[in-house]
Protein backbone atom coordinates (compact mmCIF):
# COMPACT_ATOMS: atom_id res chain seq x y z
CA UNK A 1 -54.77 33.64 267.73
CA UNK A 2 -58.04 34.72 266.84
CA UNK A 3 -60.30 34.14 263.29
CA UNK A 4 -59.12 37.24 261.52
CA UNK A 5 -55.72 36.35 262.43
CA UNK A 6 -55.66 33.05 260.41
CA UNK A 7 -57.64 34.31 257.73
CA UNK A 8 -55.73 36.76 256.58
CA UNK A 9 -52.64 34.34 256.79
CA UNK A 10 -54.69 32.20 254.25
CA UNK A 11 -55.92 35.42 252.02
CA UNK A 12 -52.02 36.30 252.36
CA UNK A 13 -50.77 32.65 251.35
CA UNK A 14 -52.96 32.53 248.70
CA UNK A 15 -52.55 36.41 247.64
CA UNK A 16 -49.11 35.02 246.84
CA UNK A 17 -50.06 32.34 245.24
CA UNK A 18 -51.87 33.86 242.93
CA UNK A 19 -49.53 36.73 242.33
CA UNK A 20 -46.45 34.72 241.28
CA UNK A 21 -48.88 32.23 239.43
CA UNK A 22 -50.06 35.47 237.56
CA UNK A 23 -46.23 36.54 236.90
CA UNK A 24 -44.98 32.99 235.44
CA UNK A 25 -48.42 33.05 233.00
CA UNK A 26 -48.04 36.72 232.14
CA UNK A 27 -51.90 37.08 233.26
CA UNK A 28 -51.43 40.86 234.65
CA UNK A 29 -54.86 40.07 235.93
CA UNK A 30 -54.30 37.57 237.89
CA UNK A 31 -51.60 39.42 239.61
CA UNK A 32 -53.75 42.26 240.65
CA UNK A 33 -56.14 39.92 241.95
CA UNK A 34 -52.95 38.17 243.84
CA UNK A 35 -51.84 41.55 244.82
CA UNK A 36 -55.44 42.73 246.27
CA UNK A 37 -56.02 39.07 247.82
CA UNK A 38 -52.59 39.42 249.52
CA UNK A 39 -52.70 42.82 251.12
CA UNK A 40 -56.37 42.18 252.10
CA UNK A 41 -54.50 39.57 254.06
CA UNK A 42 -52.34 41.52 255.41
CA UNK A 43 -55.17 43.93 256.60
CA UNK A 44 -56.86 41.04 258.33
CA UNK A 45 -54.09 39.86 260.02
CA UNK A 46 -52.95 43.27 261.66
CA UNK A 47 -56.90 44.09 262.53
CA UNK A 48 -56.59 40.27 264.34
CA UNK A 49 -53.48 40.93 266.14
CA UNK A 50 -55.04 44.83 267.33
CA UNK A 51 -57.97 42.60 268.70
CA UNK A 52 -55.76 39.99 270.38
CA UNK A 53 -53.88 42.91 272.09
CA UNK A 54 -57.04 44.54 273.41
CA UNK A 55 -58.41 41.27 274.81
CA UNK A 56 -55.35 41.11 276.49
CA UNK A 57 -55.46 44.08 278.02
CA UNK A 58 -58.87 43.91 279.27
CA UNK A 59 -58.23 40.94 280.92
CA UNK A 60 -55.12 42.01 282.37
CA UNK A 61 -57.02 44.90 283.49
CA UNK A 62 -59.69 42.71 285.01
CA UNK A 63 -57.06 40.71 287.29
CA UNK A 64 -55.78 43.96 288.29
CA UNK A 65 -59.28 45.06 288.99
CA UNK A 66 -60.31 41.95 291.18
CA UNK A 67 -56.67 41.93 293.10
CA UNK A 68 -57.98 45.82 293.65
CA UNK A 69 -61.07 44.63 294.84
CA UNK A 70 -59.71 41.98 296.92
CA UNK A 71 -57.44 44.12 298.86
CA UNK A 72 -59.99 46.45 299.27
CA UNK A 73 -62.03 44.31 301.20
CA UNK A 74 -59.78 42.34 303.14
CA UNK A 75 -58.90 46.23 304.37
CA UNK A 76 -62.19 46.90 305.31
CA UNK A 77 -63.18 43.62 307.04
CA UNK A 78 -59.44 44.15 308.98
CA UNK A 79 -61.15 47.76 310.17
CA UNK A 80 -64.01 46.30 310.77
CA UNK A 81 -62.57 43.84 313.53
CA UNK A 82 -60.30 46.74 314.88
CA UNK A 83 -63.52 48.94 315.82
């Protein structure tokens, strides 16, 4: 779990917070501000978990790439001893 990933579960905790805080004071404002606070959250969270599944990919890539490699030159060094 990366930064933007707990962040916006604390902007989304809090989002909440401050909605239903707003709706038991009937302060419409601060249940906009709950509201905005909350999906900003949101936002945060599902730009974290894009990152998280990049980084995972790259570095699944990157084993891929260095079994790749590996074979590759245990190949050639086998060719080389056949010549």
């Amino acid at each position: 779990m990366n930064k933007d990933r707990v962040k916006g579960s604390i902007d989304e905790a809090v989002g909440i917070a401050k909605r239903k805080a707003g709706e038991l004071t009937g302060d419409s404002e601060l249940q906009i501000e709950g509201i905005v606070q909350q999906v900003k959250g949101k936002v945060e969270s599902v730009w974290g978990k894009a990152k998280d599944v990049v980084d995972e990919a790259n570095e699944e890539a990157e084993v891929k790439h260095e079994s790749r490699t590996g074979v590759a030159i245990e190949r050639a060094e086998i060719e080389d001893h056949q010549s």
